[in-house]
Protein backbone atom coordinates (compact mmCIF):
# COMPACT_ATOMS: atom_id res chain seq x y z
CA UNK A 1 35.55 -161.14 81.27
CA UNK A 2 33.93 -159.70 84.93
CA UNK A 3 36.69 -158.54 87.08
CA UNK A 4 37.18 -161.32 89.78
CA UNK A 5 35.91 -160.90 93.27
CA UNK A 6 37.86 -158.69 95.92
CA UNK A 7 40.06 -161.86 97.54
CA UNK A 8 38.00 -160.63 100.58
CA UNK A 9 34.66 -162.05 99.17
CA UNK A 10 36.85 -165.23 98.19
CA UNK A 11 37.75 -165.79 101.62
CA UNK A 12 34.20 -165.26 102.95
CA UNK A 13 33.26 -168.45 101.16
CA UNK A 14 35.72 -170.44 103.17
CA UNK A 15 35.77 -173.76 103.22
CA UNK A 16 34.33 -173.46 100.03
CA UNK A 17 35.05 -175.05 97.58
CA UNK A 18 35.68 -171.56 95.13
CA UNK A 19 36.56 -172.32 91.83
CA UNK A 20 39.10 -169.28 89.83
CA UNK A 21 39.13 -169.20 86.72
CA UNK A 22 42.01 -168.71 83.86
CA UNK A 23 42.56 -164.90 83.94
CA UNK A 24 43.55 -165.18 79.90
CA UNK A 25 46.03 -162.48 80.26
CA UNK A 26 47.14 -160.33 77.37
CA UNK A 27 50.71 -161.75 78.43
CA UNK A 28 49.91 -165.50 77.89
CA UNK A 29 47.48 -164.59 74.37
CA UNK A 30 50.65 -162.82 72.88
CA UNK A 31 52.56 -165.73 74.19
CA UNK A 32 50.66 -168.18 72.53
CA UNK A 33 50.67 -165.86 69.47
CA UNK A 34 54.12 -165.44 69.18
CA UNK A 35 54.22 -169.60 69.77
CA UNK A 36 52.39 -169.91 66.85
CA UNK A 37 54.17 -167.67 64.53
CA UNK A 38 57.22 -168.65 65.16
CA UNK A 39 56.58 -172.16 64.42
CA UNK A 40 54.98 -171.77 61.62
CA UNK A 41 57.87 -169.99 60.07
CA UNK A 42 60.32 -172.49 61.62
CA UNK A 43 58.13 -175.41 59.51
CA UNK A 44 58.29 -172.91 56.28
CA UNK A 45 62.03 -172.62 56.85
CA UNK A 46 62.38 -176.28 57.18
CA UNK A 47 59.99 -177.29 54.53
CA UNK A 48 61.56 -174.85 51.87
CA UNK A 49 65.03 -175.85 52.51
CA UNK A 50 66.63 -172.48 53.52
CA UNK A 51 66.72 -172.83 57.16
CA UNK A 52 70.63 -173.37 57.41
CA UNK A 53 71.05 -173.99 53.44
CA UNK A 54 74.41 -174.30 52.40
CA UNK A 55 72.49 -172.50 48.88
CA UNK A 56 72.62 -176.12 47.11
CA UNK A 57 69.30 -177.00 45.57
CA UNK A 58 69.29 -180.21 47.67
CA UNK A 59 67.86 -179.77 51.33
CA UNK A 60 70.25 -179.87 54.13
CA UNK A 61 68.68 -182.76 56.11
CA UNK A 62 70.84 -182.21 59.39
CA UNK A 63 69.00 -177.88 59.51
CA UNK A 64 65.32 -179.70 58.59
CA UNK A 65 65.58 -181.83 61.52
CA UNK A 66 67.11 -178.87 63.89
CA UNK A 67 64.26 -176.47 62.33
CA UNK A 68 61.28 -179.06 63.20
CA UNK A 69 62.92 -180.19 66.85
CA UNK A 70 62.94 -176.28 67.50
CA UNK A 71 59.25 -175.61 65.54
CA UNK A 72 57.87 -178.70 67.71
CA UNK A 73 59.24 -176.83 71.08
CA UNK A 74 57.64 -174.28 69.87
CA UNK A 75 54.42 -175.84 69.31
CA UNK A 76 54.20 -177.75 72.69
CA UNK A 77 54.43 -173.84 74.39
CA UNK A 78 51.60 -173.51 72.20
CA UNK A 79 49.44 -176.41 72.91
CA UNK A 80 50.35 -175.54 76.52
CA UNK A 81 49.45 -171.39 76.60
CA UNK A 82 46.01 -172.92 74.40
CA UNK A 83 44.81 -175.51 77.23
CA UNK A 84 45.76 -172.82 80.11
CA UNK A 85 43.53 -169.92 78.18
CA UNK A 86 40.91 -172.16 77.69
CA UNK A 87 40.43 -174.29 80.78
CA UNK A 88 42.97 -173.13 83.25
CA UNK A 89 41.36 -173.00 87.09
CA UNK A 90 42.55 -172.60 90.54
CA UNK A 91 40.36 -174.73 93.16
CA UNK A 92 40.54 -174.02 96.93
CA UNK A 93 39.03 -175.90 99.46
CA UNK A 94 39.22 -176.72 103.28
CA UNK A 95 42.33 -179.64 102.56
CA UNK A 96 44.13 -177.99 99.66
CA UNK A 97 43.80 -176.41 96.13
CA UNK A 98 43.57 -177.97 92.97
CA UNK A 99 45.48 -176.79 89.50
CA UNK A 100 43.53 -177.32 86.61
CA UNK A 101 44.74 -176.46 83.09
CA UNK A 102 47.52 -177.70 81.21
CA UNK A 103 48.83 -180.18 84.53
CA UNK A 104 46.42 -181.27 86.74
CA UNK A 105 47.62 -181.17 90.44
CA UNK A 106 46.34 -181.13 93.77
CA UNK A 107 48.32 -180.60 97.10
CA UNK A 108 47.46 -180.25 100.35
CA UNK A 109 47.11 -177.10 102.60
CA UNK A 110 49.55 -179.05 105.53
CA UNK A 111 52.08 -179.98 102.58
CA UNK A 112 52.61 -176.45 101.25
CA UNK A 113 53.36 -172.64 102.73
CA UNK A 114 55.38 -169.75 101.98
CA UNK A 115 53.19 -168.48 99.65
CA UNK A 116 55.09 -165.20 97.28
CA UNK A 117 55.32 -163.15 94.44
CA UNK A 118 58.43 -164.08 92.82
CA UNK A 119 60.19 -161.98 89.95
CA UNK A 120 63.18 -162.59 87.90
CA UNK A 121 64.56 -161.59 84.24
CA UNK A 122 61.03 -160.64 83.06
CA UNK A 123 59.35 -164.05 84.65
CA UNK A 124 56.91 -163.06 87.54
CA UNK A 125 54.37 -165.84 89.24
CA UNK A 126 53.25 -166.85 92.83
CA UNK A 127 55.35 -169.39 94.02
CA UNK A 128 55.19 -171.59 97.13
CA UNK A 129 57.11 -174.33 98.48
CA UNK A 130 55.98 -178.05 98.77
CA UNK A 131 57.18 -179.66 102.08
CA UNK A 132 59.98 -182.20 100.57
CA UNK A 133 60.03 -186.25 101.53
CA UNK A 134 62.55 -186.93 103.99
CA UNK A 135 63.94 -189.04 102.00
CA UNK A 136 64.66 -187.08 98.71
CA UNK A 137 67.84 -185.74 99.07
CA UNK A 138 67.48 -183.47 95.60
CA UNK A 139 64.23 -182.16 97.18
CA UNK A 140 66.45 -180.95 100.15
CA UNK A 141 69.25 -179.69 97.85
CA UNK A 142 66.54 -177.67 96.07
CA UNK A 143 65.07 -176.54 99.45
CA UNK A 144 68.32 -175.20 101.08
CA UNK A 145 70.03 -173.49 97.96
CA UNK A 146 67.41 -172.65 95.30
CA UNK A 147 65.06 -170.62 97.43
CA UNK A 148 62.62 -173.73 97.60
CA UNK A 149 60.17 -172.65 95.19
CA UNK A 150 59.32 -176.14 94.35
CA UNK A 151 56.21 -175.14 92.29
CA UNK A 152 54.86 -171.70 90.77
CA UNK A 153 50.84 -170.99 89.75
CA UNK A 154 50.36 -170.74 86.04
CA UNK A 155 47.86 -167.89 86.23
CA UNK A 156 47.43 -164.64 88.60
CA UNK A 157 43.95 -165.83 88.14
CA UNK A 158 42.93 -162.18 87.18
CA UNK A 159 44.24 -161.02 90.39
CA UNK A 160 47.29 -158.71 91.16
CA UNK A 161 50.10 -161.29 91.77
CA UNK A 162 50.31 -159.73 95.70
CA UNK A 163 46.59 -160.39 95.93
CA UNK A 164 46.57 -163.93 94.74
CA UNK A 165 49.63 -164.68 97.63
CA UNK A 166 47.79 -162.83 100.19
CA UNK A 167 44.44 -164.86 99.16
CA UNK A 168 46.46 -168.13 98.85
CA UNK A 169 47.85 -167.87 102.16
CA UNK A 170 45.16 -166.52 104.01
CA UNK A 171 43.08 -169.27 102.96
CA UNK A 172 45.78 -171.81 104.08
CA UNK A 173 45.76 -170.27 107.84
CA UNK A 174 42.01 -170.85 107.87
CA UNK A 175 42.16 -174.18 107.29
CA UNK A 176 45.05 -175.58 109.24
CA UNK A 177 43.56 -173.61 112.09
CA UNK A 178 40.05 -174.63 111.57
């Protein structure tokens, strides 16, 4: 994969639209990976009967279903890492940005801000806050104790997590100032 485009060039082509792709990140490959293997020895475990065996020959129904409820978490991380790697996108535009990937999402440049690099217990992403309905009182609660990051990108996009705030929010002041 080309390295992407200095976040200067990016914001040259504003209002675009400019289209980002998945970066496919070692991170989110092992991820996936690690998904997979897991699973698949979670189903083996299950299927052979010596997941939480009490050693009787019979299979302990009750550590089967426990094994397969935890193998099919397992496997919806999966599917999830999968769809990012292989059609994962950022959109921007002159009224908002589009997620593409495993959720599809769009929001509007007035309805969002605060764009940062946020990093805790090994979990690192750009996160930015969505402007909550009056009306939502959870939305508030979340707002005015949790920080407010309401949403987080998926990707870095290929781009150093700094960069990607930096671009996000530069390209946000451009178009609510027109």
């Amino acid at each position: 994969m080309s390295p992407p485009a200095p976040s200067e060039d990016v914001l040259s082509k504003f209002p675009g639209p400019v289209t980002l792709s998945s970066s496919s990140s070692l991170r989110m490959k092992i991820g996936a990976l690690l998904s997979a293997i897991v699973a698949a020895a979670l189903i083996y475990a299950g299927v052979m009967g010596r997941g939480l065996s009490t050693g009787h020959p019979q299979p302990d129904i009750a550590g089967m279903v426990v094994l397969f409820s935890i193998a099919a978490l397992f496997l919806a991380l999966l599917r999830r890492a999968v769809i990012q790697i292989r059609s994962g996108s950022l959109r921007l535009d002159e009224t908002g940005f589009e997620l593409a990937g495993y959720r599809h999402e769009r929001y509007l440049w007035r309805d969002v801000g605060d764009f940062r690099v946020e990093r805790s217990r090994g979990f690192e992403a750009v996160g930015f806050r969505v402007r909550p309905p009056k009306d939502d009182p959870d939305a508030l609660l979340n707002l005015r104790f949790l920080g407010g990051r309401d949403v987080w990108l998926p990707d870095s996009y290929a781009y150093r997590l700094e960069e990607l705030a930096q671009l996000m929010a530069a390209w946000q002041t451009r178009a609510i100032e027109g």
